[in-house]
N, C-alpha and C. Protein backbone atom coordinates (compact mmCIF):
# COMPACT_ATOMS: atom_id res chain seq x y z
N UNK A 1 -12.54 8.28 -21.70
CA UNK A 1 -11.15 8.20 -21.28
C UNK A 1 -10.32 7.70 -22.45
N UNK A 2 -8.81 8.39 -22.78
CA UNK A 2 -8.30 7.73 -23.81
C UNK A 2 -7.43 6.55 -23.39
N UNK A 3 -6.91 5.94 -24.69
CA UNK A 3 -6.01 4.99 -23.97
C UNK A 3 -5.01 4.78 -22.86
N UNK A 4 -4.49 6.07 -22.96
CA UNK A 4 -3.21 6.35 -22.22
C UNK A 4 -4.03 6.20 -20.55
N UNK A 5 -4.81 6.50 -20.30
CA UNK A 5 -5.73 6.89 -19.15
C UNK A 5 -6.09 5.79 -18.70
N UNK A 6 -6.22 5.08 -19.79
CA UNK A 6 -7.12 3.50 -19.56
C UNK A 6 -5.92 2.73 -18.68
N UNK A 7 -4.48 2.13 -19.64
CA UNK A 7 -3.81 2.02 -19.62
C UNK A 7 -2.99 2.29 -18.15
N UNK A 8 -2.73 3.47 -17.68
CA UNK A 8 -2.79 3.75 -16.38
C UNK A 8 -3.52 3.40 -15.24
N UNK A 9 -5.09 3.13 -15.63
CA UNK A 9 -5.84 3.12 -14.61
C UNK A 9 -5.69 1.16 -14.05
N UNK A 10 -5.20 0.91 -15.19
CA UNK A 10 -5.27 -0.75 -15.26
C UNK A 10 -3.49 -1.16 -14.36
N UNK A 11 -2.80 -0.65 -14.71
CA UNK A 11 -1.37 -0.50 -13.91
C UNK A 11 -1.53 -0.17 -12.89
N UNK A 12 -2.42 0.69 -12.28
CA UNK A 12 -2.43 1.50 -10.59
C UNK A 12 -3.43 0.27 -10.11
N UNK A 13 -4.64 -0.21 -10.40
CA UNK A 13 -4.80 -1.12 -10.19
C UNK A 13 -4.30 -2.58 -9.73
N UNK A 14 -3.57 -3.00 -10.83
CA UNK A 14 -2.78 -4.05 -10.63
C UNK A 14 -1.39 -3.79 -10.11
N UNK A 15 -1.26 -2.43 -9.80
CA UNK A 15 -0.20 -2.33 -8.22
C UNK A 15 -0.58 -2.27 -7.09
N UNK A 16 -1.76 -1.79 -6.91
CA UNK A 16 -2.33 -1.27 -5.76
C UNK A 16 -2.76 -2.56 -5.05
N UNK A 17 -3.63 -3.53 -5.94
CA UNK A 17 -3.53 -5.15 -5.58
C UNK A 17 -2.95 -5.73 -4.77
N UNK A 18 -1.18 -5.46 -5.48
CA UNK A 18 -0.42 -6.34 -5.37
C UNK A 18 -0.02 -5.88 -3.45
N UNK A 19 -0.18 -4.63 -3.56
CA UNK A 19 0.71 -4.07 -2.34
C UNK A 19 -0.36 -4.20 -0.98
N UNK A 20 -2.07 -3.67 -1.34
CA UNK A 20 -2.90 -4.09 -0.35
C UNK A 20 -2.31 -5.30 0.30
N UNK A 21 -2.43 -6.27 -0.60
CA UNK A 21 -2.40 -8.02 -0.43
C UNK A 21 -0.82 -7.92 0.29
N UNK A 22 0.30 -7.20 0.17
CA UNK A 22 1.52 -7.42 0.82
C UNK A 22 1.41 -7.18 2.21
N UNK A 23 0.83 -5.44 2.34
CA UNK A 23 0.24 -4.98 3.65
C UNK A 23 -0.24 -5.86 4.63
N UNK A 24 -1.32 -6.64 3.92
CA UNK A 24 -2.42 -7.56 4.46
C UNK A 24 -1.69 -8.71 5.29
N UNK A 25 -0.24 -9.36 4.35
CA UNK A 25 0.42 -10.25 5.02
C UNK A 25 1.53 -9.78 6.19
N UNK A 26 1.63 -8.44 5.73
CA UNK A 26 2.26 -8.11 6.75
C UNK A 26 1.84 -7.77 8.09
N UNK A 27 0.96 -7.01 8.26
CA UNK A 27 -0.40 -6.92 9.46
C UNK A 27 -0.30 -8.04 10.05
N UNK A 28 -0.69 -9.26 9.21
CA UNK A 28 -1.20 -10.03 9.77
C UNK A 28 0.09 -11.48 10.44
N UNK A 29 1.52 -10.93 10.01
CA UNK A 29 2.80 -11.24 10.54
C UNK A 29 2.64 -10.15 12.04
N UNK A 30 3.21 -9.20 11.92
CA UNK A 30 2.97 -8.50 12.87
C UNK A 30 2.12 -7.72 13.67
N UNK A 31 1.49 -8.07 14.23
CA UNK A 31 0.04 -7.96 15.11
C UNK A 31 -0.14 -6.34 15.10
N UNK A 32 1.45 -5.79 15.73
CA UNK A 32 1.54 -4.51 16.40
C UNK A 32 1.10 -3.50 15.30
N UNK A 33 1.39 -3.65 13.82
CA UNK A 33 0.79 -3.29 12.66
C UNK A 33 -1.00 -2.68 12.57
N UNK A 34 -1.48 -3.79 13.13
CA UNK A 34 -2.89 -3.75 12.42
C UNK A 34 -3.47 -2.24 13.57
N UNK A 35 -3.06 -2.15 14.19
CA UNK A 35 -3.79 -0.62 14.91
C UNK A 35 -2.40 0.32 14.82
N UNK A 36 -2.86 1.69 15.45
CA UNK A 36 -2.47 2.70 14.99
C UNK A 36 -1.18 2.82 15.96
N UNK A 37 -0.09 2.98 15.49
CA UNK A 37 1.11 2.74 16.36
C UNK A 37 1.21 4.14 17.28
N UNK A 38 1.45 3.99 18.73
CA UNK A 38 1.44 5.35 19.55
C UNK A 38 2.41 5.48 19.95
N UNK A 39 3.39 5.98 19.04
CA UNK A 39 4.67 6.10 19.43
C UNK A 39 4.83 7.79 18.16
N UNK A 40 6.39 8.14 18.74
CA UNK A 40 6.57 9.50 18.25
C UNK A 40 7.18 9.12 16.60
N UNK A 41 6.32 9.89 15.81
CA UNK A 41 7.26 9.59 14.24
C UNK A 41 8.34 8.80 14.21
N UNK A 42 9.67 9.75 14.52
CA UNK A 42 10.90 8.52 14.59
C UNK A 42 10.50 7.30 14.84
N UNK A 43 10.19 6.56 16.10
CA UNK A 43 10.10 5.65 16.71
C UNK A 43 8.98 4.96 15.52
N UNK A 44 7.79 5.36 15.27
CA UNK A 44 6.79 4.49 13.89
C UNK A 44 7.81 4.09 13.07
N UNK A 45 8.84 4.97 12.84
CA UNK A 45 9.39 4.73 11.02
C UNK A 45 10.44 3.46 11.63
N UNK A 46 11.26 3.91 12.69
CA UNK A 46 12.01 2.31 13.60
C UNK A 46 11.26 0.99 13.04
N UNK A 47 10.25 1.30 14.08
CA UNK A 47 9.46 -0.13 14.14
C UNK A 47 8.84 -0.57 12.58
N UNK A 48 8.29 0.32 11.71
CA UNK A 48 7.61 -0.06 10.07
C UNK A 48 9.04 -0.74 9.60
N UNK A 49 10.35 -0.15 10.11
CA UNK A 49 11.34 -0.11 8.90
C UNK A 49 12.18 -2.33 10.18
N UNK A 50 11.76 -1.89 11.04
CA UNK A 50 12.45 -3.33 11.72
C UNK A 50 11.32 -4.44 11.49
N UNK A 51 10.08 -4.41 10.96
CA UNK A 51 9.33 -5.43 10.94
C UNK A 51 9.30 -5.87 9.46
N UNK A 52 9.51 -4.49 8.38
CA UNK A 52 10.18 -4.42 6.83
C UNK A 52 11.16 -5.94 6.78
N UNK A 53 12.34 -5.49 7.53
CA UNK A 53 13.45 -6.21 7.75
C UNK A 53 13.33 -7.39 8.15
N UNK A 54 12.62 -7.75 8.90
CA UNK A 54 12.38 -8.85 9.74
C UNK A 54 11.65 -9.87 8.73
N UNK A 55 10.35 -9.62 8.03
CA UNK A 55 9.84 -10.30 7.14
C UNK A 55 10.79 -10.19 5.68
N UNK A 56 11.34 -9.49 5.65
CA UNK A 56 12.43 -10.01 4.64
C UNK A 56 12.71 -11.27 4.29
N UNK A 57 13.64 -11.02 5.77
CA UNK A 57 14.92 -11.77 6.67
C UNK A 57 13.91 -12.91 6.49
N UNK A 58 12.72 -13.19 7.07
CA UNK A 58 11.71 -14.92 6.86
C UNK A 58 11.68 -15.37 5.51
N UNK A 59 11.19 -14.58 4.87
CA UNK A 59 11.16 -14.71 3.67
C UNK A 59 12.26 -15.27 3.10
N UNK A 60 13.41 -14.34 2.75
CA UNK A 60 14.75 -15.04 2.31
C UNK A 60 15.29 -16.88 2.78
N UNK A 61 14.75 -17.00 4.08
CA UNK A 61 14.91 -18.19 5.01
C UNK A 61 13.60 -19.27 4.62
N UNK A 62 13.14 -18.70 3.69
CA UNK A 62 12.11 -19.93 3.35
C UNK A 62 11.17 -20.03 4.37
N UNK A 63 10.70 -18.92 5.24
CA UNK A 63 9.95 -18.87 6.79
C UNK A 63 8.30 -18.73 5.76
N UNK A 64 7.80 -19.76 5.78
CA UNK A 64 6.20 -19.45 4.60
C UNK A 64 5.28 -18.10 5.32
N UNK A 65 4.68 -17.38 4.69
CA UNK A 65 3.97 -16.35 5.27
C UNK A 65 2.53 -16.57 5.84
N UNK A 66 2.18 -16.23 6.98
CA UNK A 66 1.41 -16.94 8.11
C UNK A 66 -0.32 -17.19 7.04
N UNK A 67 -1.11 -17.67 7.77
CA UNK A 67 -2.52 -17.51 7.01
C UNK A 67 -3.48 -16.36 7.04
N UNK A 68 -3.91 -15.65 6.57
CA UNK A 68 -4.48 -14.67 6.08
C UNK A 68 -5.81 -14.23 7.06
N UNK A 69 -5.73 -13.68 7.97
CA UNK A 69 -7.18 -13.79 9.02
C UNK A 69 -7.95 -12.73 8.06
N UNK A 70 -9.51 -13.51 8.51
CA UNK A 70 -10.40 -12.35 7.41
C UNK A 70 -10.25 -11.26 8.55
N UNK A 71 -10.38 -9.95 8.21
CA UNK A 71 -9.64 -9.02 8.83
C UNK A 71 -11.67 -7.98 8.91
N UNK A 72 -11.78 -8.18 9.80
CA UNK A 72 -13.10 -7.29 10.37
C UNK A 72 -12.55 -5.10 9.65
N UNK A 73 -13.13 -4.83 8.76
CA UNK A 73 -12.67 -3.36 8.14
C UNK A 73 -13.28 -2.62 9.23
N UNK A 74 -14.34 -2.77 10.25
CA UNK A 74 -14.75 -1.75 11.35
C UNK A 74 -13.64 -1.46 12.45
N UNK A 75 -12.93 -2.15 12.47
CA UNK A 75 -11.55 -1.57 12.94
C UNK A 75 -10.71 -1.23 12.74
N UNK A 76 -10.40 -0.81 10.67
CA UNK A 76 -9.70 0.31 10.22
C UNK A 76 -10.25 1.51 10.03
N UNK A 77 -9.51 2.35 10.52
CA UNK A 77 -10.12 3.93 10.65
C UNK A 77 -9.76 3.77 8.73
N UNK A 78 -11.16 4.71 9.09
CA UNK A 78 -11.50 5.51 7.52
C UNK A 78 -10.64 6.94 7.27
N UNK A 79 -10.26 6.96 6.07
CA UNK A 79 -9.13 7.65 5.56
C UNK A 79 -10.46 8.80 4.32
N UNK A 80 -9.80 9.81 4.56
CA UNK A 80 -10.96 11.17 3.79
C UNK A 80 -10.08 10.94 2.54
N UNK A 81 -10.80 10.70 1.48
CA UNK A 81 -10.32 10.83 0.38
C UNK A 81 -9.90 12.26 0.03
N UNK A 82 -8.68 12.56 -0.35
CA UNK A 82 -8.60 13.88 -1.13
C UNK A 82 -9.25 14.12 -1.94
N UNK A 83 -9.29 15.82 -2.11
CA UNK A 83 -10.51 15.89 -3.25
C UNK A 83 -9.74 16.23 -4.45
N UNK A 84 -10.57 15.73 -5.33
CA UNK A 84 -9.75 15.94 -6.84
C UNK A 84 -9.48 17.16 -7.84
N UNK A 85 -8.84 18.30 -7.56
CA UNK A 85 -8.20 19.47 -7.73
C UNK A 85 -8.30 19.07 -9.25
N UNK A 86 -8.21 20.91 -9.79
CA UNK A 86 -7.73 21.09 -11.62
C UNK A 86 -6.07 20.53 -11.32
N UNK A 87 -5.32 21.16 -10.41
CA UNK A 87 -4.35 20.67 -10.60
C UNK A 87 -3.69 19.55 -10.37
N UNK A 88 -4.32 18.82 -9.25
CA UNK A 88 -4.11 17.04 -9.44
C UNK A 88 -4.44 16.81 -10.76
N UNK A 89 -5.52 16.83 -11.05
CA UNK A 89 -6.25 15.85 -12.32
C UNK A 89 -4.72 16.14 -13.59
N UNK A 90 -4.36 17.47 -13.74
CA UNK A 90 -3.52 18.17 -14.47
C UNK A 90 -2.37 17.28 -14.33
N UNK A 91 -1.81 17.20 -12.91
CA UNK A 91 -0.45 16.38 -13.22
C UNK A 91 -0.98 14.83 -13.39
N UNK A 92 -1.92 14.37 -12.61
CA UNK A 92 -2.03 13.10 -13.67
C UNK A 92 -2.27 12.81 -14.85
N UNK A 93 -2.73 13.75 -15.70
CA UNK A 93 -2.72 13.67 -16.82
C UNK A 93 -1.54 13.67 -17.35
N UNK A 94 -0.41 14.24 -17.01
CA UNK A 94 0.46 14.67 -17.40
C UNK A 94 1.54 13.29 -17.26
N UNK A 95 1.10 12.75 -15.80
CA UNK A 95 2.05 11.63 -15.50
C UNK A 95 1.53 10.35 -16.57
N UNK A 96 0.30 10.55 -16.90
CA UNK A 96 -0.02 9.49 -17.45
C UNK A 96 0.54 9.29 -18.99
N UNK A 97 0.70 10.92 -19.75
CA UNK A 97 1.04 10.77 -21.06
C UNK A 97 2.46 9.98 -21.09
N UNK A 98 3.18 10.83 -20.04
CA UNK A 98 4.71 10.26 -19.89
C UNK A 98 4.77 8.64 -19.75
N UNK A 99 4.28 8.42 -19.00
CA UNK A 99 4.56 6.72 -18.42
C UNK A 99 3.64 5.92 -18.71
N UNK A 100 2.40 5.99 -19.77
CA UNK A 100 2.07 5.18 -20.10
C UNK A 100 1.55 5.63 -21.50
N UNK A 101 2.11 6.22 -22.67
CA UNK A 101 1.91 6.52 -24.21
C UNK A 101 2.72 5.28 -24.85
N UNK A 102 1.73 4.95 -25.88
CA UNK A 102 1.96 3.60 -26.86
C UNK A 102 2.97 4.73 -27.83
């Protein structure tokens, strides 16, 4: 792998971190989060975008963010990885020269 690749892989990393670990506090603020919401599209994006708001809104207020339950993974559904196409690999390569060349 060249630098540029490296470089990238170390940034998606240390975003991907950061945002699991946000998710994680957020779940674990709002209960209704941690399973699969059964409501119609509109109504999911409502509720993701009013609980968004809501932990803001604590946040801004100095409201500390709750404690971290170890979170059992047999009750997150498993997600199929996409498979890795000439032409994915192609535009990441491509995204990678752009946004991360020394």
């Amino acid at each position: 792998m060249n630098l540029n690749g490296s470089l990238y892989n170390r940034a998606h990393i240390r975003t991907r971190g950061m945002i699991e670990r946000m998710f994680g506090v957020w779940k674990t603020r709002f209960q209704c989060l941690r399973n699969t919401l059964r409501f119609k599209p509109r109504r999911c994006c409502k509720v993701i975008i009013a609980t968004a708001e809501l932990h803001n809104y604590l946040k801004q207020h100095g409201c500390p963010d709750l404690p971290m339950e170890d979170q059992d993974d047999a009750d997150v559904p498993m997600v199929a990885e996409a498979a890795n196409d000439q032409r994915g690999l192609a535009h990441r390569a491509a995204f990678t020269v752009q946004h991360f060349s020394i």
